[in-house]
Protein backbone atom coordinates (compact mmCIF):
# COMPACT_ATOMS: atom_id res chain seq x y z
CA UNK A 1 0.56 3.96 21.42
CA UNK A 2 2.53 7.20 22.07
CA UNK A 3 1.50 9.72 24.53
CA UNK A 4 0.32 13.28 23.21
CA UNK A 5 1.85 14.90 25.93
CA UNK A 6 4.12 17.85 25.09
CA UNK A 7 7.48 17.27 27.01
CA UNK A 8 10.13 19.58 27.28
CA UNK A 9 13.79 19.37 28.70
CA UNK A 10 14.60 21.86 31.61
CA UNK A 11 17.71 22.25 32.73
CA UNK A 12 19.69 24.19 35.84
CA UNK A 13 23.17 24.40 34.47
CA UNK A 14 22.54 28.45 34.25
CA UNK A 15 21.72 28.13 38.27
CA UNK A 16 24.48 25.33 39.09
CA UNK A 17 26.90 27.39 37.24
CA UNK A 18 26.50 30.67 38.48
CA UNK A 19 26.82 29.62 42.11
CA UNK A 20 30.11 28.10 41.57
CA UNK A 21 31.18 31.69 39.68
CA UNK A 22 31.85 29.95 36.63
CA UNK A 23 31.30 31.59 33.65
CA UNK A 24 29.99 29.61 30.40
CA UNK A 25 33.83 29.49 29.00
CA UNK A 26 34.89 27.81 32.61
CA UNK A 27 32.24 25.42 32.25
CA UNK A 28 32.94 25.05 28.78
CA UNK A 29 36.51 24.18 29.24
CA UNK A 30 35.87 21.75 32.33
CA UNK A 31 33.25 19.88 29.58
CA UNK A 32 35.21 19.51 26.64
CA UNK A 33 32.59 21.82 24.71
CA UNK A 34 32.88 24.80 22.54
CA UNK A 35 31.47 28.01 25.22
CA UNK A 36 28.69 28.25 22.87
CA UNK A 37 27.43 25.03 22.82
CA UNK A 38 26.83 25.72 27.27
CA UNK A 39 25.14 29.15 25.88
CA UNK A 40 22.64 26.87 23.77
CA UNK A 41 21.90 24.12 25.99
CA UNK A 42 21.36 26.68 29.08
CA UNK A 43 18.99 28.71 26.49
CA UNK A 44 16.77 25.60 25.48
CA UNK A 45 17.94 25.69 22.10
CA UNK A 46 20.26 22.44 21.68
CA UNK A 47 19.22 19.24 23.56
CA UNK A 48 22.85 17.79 24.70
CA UNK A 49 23.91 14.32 23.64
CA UNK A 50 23.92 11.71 26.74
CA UNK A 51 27.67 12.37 26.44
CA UNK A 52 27.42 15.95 26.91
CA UNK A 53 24.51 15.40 29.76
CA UNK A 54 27.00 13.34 31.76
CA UNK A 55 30.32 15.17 31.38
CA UNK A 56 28.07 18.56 32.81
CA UNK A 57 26.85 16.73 35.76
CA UNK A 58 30.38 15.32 36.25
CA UNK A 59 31.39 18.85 36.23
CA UNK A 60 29.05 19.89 38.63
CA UNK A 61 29.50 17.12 41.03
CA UNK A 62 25.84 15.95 40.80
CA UNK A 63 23.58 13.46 39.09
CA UNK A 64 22.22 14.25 35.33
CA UNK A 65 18.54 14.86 37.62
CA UNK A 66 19.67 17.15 38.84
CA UNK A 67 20.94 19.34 35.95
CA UNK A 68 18.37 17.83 33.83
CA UNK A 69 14.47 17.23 33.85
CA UNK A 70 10.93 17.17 31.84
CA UNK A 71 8.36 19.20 32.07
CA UNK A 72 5.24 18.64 30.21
């Protein structure tokens, strides 16, 4: 039976981004991903692929947990 719990992806790439000075075309670049693309994943509007998820956090040095989360 599915859950009726409202879930939502959060994400810090705005945060992890900014304190490295990168702008969303450095990150962009460093991804593999058009700059808009980071502009609509750091907005909430486009859930990443796994792909996507995992080249960020490779990016950024961290785990996908750390970039990425649910809230409900």
């Amino acid at each position: 039976m599915p859950i009726a719990v409202a879930e939502t992806l959060r994400n810090a790439i705005r945060a992890a981004r900014e304190a490295r000075g990168w702008t969303q075309a450095d990150l962009a670049e460093r991804v593999g991903v058009s700059r808009k693309t980071v502009n609509t994943v750091e907005n909430g509007v486009f859930v990443p692929s796994t792909v996507i998820a995992l080249k960020m956090a490779r990016a950024f040095d961290v785990a996908v947990e750390d970039l990425f989360s649910l809230e409900d």
